[in-house]
N, C-alpha and C. Protein backbone atom coordinates (compact mmCIF):
# COMPACT_ATOMS: atom_id res chain seq x y z
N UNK A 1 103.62 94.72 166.07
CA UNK A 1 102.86 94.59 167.32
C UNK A 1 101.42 94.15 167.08
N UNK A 2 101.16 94.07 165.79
CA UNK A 2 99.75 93.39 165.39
C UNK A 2 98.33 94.53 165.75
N UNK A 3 99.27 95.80 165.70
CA UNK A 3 98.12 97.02 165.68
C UNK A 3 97.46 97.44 164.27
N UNK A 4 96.81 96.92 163.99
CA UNK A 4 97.10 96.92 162.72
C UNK A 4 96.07 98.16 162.10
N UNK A 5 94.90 98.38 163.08
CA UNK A 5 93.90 99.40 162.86
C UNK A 5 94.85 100.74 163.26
N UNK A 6 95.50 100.59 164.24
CA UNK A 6 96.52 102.35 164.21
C UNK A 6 97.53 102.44 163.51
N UNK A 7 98.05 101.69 162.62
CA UNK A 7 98.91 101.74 161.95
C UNK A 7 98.47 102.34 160.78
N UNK A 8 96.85 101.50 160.14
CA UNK A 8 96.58 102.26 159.09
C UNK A 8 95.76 103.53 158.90
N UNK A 9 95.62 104.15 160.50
CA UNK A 9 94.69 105.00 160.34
C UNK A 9 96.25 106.31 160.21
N UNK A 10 97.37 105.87 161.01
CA UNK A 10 98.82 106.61 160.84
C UNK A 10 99.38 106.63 159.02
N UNK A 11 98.72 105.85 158.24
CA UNK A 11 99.62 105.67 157.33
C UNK A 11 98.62 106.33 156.05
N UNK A 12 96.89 106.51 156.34
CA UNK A 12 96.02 107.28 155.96
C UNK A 12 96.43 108.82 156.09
N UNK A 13 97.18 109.23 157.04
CA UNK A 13 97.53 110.78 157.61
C UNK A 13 98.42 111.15 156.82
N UNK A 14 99.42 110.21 157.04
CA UNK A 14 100.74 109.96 156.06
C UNK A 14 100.71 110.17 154.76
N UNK A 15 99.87 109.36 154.03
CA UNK A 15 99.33 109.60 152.38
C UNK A 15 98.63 111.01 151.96
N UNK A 16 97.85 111.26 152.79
CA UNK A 16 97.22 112.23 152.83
C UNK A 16 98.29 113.59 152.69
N UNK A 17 98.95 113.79 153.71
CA UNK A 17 100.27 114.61 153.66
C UNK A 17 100.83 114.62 152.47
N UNK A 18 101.19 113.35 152.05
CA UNK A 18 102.40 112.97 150.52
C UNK A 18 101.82 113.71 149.64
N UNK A 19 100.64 113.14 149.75
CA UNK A 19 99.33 113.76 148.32
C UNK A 19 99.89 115.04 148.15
N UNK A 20 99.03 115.68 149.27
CA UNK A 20 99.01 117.73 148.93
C UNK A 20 100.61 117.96 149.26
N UNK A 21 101.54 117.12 149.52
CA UNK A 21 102.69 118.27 149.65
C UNK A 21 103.56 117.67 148.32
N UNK A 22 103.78 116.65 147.92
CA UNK A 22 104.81 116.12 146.80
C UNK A 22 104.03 115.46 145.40
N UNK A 23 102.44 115.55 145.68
CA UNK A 23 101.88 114.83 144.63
C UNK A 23 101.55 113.62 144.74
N UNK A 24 100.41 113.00 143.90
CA UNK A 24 99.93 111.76 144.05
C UNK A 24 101.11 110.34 143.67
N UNK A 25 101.66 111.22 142.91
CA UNK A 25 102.87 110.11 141.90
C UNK A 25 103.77 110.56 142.31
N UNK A 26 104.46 110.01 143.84
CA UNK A 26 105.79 110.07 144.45
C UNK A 26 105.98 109.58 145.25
N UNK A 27 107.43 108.58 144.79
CA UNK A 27 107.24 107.55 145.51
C UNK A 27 107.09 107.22 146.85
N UNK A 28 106.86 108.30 147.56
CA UNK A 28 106.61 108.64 149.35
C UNK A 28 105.19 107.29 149.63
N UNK A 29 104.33 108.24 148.27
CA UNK A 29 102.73 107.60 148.33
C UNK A 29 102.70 105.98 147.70
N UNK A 30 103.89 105.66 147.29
CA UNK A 30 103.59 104.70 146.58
C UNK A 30 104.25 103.42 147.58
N UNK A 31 104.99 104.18 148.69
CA UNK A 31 105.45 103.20 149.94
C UNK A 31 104.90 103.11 150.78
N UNK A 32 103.88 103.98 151.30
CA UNK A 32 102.39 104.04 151.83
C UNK A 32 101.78 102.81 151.35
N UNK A 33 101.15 103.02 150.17
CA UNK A 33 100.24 101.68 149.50
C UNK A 33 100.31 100.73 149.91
N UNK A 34 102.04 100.53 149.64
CA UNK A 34 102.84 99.17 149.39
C UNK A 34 102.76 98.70 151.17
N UNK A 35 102.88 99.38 152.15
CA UNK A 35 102.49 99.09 153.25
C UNK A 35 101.17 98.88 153.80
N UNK A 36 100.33 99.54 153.14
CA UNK A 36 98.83 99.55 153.59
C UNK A 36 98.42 98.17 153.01
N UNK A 37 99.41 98.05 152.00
CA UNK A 37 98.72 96.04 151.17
C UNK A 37 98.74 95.16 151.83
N UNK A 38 100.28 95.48 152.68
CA UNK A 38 101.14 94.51 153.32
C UNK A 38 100.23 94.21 154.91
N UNK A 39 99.77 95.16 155.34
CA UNK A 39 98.37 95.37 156.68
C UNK A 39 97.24 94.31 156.13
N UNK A 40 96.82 94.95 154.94
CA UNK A 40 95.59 94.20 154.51
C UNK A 40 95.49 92.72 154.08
N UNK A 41 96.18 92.09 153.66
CA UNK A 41 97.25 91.01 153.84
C UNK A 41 96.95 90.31 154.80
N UNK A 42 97.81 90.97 156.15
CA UNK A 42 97.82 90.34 156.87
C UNK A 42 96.29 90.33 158.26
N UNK A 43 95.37 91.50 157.52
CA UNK A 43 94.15 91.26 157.74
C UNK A 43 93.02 90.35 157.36
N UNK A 44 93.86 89.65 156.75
CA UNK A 44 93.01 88.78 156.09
C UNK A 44 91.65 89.26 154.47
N UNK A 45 92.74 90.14 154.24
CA UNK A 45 91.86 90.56 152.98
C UNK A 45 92.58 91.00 151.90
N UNK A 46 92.63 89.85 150.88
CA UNK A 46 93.36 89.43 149.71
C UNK A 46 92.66 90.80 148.71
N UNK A 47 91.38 90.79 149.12
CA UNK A 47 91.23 91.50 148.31
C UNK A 47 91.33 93.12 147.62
N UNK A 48 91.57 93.71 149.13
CA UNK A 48 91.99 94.73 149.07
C UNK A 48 93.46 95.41 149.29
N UNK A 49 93.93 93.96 149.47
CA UNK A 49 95.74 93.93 149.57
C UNK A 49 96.13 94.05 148.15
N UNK A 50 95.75 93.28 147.21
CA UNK A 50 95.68 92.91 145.68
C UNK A 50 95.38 94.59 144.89
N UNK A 51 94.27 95.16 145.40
CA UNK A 51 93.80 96.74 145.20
C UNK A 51 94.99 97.47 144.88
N UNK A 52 95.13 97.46 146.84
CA UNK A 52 96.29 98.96 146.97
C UNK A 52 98.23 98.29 146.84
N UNK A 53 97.88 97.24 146.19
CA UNK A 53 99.42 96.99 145.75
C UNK A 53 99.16 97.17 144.56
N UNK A 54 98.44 97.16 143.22
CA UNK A 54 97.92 97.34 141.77
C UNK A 54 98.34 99.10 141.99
N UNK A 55 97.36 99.55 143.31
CA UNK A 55 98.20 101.17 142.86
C UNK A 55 99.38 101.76 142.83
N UNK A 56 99.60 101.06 143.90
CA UNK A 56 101.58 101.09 144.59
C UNK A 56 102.16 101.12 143.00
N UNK A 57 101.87 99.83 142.48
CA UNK A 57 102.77 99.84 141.38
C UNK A 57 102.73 101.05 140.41
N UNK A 58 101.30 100.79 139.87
CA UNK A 58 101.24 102.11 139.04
C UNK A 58 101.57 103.21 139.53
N UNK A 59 102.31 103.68 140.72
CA UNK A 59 102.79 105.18 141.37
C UNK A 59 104.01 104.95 141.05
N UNK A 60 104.95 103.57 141.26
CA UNK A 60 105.90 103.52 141.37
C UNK A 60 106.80 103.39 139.53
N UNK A 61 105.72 102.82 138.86
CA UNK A 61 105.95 103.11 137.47
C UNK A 61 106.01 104.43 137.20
N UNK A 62 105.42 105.55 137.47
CA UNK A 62 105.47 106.69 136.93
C UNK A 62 106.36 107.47 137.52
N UNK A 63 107.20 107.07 138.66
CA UNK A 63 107.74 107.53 139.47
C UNK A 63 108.95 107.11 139.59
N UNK A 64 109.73 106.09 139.46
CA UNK A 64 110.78 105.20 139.48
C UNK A 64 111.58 104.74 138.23
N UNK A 65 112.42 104.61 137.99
CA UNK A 65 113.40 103.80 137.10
C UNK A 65 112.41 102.58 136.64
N UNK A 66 112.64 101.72 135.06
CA UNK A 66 111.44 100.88 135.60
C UNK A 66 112.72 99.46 136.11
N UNK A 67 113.67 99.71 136.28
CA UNK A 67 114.51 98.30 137.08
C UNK A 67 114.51 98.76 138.72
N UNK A 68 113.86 99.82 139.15
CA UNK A 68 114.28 100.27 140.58
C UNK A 68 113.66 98.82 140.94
N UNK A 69 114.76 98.51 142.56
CA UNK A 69 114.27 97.86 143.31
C UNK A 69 112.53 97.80 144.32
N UNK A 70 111.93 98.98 144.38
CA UNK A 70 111.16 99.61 145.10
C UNK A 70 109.83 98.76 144.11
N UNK A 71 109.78 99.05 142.68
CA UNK A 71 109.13 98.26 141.84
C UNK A 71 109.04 96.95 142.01
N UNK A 72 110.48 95.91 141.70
CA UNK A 72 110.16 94.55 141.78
C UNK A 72 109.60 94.54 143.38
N UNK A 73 110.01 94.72 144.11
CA UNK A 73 108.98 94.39 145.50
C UNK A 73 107.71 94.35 145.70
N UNK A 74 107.16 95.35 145.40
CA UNK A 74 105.79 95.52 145.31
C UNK A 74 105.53 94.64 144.45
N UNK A 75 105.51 94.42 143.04
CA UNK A 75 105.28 93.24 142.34
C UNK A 75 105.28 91.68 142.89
N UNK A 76 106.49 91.78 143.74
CA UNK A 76 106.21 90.56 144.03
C UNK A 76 105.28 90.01 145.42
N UNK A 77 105.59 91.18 146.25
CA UNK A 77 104.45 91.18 147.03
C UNK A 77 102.82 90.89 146.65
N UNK A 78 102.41 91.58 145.87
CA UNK A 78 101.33 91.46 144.76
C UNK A 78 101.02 89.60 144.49
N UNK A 79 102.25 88.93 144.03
CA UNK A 79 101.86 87.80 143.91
C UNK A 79 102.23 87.42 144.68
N UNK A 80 102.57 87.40 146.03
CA UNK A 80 102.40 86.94 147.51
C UNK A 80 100.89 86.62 147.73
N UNK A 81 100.22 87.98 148.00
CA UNK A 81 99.34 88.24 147.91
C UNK A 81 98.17 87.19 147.16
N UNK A 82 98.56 86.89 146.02
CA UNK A 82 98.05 85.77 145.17
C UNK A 82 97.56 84.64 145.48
N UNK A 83 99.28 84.16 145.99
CA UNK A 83 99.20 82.95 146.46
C UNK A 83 98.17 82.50 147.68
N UNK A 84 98.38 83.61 148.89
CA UNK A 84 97.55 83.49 150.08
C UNK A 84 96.38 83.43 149.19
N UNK A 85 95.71 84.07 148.72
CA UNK A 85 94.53 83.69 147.54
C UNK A 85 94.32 82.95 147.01
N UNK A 86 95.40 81.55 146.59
CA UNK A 86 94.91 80.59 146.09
C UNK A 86 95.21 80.70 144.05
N UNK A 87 95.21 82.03 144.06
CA UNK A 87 94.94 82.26 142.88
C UNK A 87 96.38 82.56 142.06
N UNK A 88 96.70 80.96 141.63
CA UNK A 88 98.13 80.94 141.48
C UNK A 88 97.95 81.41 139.86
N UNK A 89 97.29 81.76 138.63
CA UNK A 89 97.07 81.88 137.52
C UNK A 89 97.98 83.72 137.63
N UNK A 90 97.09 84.34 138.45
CA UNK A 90 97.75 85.62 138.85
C UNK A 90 98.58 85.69 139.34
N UNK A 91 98.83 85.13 140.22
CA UNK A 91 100.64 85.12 141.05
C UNK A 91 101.74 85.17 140.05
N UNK A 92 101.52 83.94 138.75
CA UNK A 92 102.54 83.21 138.48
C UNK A 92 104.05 84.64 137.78
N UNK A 93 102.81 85.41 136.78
CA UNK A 93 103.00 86.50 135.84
C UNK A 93 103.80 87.77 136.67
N UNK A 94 103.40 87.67 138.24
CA UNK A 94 103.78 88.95 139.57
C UNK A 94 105.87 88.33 139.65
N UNK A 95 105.54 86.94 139.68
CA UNK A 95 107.01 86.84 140.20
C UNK A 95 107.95 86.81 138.95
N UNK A 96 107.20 86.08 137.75
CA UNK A 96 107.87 86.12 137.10
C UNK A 96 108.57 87.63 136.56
N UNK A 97 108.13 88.34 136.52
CA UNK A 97 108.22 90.17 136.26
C UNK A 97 109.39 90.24 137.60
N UNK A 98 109.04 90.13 138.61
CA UNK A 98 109.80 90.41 139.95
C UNK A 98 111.22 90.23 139.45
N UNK A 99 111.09 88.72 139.43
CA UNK A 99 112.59 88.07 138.78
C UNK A 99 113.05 88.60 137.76
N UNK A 100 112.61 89.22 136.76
CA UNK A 100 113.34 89.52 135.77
C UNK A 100 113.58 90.78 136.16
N UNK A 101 112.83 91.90 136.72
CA UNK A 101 113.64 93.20 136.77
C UNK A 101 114.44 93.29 137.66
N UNK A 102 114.48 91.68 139.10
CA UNK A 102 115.61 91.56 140.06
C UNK A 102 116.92 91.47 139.14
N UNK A 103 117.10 90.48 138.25
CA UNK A 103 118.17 90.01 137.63
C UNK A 103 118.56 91.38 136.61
N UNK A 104 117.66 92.28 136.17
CA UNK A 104 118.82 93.40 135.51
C UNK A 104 119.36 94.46 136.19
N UNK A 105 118.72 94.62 137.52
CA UNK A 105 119.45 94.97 138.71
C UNK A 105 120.53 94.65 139.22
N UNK A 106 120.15 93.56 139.45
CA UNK A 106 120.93 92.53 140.71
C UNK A 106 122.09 91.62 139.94
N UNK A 107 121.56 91.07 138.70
CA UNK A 107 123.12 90.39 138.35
C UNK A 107 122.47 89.10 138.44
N UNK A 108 122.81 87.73 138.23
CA UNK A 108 122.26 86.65 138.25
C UNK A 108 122.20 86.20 139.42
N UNK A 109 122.75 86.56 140.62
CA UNK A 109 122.50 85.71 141.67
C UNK A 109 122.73 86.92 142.91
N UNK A 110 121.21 86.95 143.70
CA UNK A 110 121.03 87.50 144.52
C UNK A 110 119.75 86.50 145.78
N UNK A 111 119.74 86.64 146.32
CA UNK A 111 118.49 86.20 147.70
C UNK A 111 117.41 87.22 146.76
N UNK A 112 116.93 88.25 146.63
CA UNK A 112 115.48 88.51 145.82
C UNK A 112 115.61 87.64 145.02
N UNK A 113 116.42 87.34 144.11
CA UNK A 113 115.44 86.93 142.67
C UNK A 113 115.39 85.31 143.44
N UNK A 114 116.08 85.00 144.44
CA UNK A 114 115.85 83.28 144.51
C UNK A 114 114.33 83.32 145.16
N UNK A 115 114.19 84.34 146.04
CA UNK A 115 112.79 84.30 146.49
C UNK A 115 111.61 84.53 145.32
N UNK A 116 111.68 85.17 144.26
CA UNK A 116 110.90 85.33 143.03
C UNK A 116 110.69 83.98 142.84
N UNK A 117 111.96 83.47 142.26
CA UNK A 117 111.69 82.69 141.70
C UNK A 117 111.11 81.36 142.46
N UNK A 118 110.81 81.34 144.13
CA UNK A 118 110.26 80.58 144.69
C UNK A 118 108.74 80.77 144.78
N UNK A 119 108.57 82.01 144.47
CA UNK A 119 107.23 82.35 144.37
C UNK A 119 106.83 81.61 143.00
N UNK A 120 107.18 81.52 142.10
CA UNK A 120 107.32 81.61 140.92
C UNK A 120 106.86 79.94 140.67
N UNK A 121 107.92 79.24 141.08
CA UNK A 121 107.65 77.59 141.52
C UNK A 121 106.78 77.25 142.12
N UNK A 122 106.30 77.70 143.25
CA UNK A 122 105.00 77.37 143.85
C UNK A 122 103.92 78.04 143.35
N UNK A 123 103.85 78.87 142.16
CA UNK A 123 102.53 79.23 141.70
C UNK A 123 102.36 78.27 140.25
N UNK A 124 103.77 77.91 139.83
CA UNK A 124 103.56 76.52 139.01
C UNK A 124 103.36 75.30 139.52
N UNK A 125 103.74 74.94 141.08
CA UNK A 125 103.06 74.14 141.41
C UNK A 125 101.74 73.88 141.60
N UNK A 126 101.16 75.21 141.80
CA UNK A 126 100.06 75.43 141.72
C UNK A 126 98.85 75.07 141.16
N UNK A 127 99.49 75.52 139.62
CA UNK A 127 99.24 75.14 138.53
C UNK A 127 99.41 73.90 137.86
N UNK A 128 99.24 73.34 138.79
CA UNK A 128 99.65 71.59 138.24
C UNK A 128 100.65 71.49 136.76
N UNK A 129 101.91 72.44 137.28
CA UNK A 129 103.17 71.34 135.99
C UNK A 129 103.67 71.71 136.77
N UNK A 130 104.02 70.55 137.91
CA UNK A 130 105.09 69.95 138.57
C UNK A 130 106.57 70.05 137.88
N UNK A 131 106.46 69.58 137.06
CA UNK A 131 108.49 69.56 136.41
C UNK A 131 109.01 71.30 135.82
N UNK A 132 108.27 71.94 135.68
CA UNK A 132 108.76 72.90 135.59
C UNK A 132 109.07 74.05 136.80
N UNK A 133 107.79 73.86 137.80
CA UNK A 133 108.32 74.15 139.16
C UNK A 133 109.27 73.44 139.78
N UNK A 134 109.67 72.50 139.15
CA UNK A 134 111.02 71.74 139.94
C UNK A 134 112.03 72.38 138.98
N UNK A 135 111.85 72.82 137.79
CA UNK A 135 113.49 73.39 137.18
C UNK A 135 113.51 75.15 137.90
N UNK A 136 112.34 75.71 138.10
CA UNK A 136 112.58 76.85 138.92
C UNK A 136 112.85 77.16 140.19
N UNK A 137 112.29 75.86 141.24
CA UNK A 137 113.33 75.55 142.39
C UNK A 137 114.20 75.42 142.55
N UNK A 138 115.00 74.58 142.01
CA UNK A 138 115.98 73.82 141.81
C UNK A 138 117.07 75.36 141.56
N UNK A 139 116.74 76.07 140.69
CA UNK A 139 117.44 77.49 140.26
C UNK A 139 117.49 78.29 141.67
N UNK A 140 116.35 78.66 142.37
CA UNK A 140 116.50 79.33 143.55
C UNK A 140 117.39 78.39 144.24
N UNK A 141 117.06 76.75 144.78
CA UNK A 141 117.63 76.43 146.06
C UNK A 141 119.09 76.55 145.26
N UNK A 142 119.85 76.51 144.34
CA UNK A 142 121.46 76.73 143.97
C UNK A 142 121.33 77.96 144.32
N UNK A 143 120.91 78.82 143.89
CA UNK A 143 121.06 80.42 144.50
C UNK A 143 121.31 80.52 145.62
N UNK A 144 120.27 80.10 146.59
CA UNK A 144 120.31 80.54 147.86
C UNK A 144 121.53 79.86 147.75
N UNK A 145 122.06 78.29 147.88
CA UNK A 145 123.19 77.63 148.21
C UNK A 145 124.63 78.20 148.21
N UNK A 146 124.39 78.90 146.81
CA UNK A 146 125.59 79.83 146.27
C UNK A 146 126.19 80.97 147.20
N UNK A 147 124.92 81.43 147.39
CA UNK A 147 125.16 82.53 148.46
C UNK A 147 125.22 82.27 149.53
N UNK A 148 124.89 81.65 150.08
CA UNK A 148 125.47 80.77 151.77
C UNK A 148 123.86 81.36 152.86
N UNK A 149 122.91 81.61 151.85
CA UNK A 149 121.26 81.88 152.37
C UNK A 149 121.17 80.95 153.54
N UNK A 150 120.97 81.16 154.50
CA UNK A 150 119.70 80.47 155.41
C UNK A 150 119.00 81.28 155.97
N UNK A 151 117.89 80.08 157.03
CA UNK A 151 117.15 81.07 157.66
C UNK A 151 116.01 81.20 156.59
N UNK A 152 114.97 81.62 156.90
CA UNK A 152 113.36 81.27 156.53
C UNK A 152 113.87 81.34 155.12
N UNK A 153 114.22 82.18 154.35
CA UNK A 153 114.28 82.35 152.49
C UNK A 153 114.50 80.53 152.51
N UNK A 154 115.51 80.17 152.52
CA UNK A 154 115.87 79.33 152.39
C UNK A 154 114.86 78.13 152.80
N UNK A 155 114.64 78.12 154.09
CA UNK A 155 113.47 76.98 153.95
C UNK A 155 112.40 77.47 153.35
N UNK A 156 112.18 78.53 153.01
CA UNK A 156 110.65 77.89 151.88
C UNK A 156 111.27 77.79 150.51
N UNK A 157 111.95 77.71 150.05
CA UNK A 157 112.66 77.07 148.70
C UNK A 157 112.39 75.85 148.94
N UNK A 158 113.47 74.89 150.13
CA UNK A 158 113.13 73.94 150.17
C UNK A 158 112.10 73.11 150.31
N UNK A 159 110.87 73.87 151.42
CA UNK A 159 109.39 73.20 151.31
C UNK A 159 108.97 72.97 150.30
N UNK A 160 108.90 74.13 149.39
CA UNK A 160 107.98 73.93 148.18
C UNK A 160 109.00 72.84 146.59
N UNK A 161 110.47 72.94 147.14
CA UNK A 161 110.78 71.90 145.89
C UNK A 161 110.67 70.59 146.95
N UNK A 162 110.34 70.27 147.84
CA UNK A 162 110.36 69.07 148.33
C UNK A 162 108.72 68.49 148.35
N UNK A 163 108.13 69.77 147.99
CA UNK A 163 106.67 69.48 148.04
C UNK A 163 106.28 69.13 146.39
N UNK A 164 107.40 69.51 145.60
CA UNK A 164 107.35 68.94 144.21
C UNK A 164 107.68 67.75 143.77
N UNK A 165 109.03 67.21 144.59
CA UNK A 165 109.62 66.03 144.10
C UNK A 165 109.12 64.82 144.59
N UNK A 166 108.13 64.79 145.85
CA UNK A 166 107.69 63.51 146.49
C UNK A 166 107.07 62.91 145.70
N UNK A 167 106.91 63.06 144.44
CA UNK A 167 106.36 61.81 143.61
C UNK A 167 107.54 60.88 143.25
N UNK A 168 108.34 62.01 142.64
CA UNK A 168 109.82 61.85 141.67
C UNK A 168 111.04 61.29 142.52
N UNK A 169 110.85 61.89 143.57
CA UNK A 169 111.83 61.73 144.16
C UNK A 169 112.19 61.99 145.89
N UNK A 170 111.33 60.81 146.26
CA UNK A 170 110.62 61.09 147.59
C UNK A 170 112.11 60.83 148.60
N UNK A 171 112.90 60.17 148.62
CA UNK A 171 113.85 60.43 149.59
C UNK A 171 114.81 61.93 149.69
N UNK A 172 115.26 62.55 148.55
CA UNK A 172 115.35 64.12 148.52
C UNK A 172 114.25 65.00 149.28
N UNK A 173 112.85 64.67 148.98
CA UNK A 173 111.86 65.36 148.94
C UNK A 173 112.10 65.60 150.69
N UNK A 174 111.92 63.94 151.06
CA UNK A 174 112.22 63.98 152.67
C UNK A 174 113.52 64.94 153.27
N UNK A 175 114.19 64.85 152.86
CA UNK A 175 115.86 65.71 153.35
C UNK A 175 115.16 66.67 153.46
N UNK A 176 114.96 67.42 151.99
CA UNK A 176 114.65 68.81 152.19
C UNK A 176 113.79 69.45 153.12
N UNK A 177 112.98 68.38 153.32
CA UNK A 177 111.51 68.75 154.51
C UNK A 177 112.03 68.43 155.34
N UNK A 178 112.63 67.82 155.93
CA UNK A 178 113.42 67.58 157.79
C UNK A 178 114.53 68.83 157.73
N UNK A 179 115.04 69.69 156.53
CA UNK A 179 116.04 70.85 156.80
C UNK A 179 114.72 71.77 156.75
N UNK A 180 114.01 72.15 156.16
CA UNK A 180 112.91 73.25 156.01
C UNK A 180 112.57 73.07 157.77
N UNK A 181 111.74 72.13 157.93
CA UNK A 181 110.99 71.53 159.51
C UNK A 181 111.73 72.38 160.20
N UNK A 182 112.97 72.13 160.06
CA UNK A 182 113.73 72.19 161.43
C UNK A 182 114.25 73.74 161.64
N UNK A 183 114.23 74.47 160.31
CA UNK A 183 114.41 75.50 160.42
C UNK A 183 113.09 76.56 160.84
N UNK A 184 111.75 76.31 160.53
CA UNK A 184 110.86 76.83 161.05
C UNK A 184 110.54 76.74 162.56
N UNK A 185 110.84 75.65 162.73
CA UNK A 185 110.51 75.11 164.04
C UNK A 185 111.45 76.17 165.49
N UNK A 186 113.03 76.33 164.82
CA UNK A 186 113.92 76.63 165.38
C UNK A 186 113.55 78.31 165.40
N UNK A 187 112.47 78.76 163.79
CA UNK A 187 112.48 80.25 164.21
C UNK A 187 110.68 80.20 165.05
N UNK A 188 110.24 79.23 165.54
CA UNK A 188 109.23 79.57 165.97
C UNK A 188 107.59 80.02 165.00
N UNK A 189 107.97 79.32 163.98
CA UNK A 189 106.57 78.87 163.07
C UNK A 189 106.05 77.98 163.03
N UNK A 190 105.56 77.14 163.94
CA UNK A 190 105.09 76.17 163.77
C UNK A 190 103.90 75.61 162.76
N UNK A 191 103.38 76.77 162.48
CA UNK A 191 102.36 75.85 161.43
C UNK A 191 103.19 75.73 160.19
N UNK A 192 104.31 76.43 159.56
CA UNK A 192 104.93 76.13 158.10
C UNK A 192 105.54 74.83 158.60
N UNK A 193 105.99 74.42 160.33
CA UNK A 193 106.69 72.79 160.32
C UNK A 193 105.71 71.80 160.32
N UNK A 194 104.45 72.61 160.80
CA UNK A 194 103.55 71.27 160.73
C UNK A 194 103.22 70.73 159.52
N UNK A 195 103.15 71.76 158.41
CA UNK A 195 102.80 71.12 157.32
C UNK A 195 103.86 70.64 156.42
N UNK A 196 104.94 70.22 156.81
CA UNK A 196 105.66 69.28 156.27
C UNK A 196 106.00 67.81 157.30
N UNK A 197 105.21 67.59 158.38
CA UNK A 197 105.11 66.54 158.63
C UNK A 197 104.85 65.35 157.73
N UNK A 198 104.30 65.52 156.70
CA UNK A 198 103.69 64.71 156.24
C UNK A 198 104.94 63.92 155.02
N UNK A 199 105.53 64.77 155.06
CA UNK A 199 106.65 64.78 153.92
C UNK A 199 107.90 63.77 154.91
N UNK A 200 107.88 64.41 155.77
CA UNK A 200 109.15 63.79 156.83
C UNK A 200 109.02 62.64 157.29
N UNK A 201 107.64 62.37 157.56
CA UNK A 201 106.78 60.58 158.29
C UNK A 201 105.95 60.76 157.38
N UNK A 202 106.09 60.37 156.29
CA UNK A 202 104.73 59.90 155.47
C UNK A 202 104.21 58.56 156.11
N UNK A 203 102.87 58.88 155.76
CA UNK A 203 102.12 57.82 156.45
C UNK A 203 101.92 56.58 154.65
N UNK A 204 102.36 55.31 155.74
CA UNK A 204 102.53 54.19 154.83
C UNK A 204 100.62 53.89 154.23
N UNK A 205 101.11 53.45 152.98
CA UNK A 205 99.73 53.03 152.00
C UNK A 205 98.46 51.89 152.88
């Protein structure tokens, strides 16, 4: 509902409670965090989203299996977090971790690790080496494919390997961005379709 000041003053009460009744290191408090990041985030403050997801984890390390699912999330949230930051150097290391404790969980093919590993690609795109974010796309969009994924996971796989290949391979690049487009568009995001206009009608030299 975009309340976002009563949510965290509810989820301050909440922690507070966890603290004195189960301890600082349980994972009650460490799903608190992981929510309070996810607020701050979307408050527009990387920087204190980045904070209280760094603690999340460390609660959830001392607290959790280290393959629990509850872990890779927060991690990868963390380099969510990143990315909205710009600061793909840090992201890259969040998904890659994500993905690997998804896959000794999960088995080789699940929707988390394809989303890791999309995080993962676009923080190497990031990082200017293009061809290797295209061999880690390329791994998610078969994933998702495998599994019969649609619906948003799925188009941002495709945005971001179509946002890789338009050098290499600009008529793919286009497909993928008129299926991404059309799927944002259809759930009502328009700014993730706007920014593949450019991919779909490139404007001539």
């Amino acid at each position: 509902m975009g309340q976002f000041e009563a949510a965290e003053r509810d989820l301050e009460e909440a922690m507070t409670i966890f603290e004195q009744k189960l301890g600082r290191t349980h994972p009650r408090v460490a799903s608190v965090l992981h929510t309070r990041g996810v607020i701050a985030v979307r408050r527009g403050s990387t920087e204190r989203a980045a904070t209280l997801l760094r603690e999340s984890i460390r609660v959830c390390e001392a607290a959790l299996p280290p393959d629990h699912p509850d872990l890779a999330r927060v991690i990868h949230d963390l380099g969510e977090v990143f990315l909205v930051a710009d600061d793909h150097a840090s992201a890259l290391p969040q998904f890659v971790r994500a993905a690997k404790l998804r896959r000794t969980r999960l088995g080789k093919a699940h929707a988390s690790i394809a989303n890791s590993l999309t995080g993962a690609g676009r923080s190497l795109a990031g990082l200017g080496r293009p061809d290797e974010a295209a061999v880690v796309l390329e791994e998610a969009l078969g994933m998702h494919q495998a599994l019969g994924n649609q619906g948003q996971w799925l188009a941002e796989t495709e945005a971001a390997l179509s946002k890789v290949l338009v050098s290499t391979d600009p008529g793919r690049a286009r497909k993928l961005a008129l299926s991404a487009r059309a799927t944002f568009s259809a759930m009502g995001k328009p700014d993730e379709a706007r920014a593949l206009d450019d991919l779909v009608d490139p404007v001539a030299p």
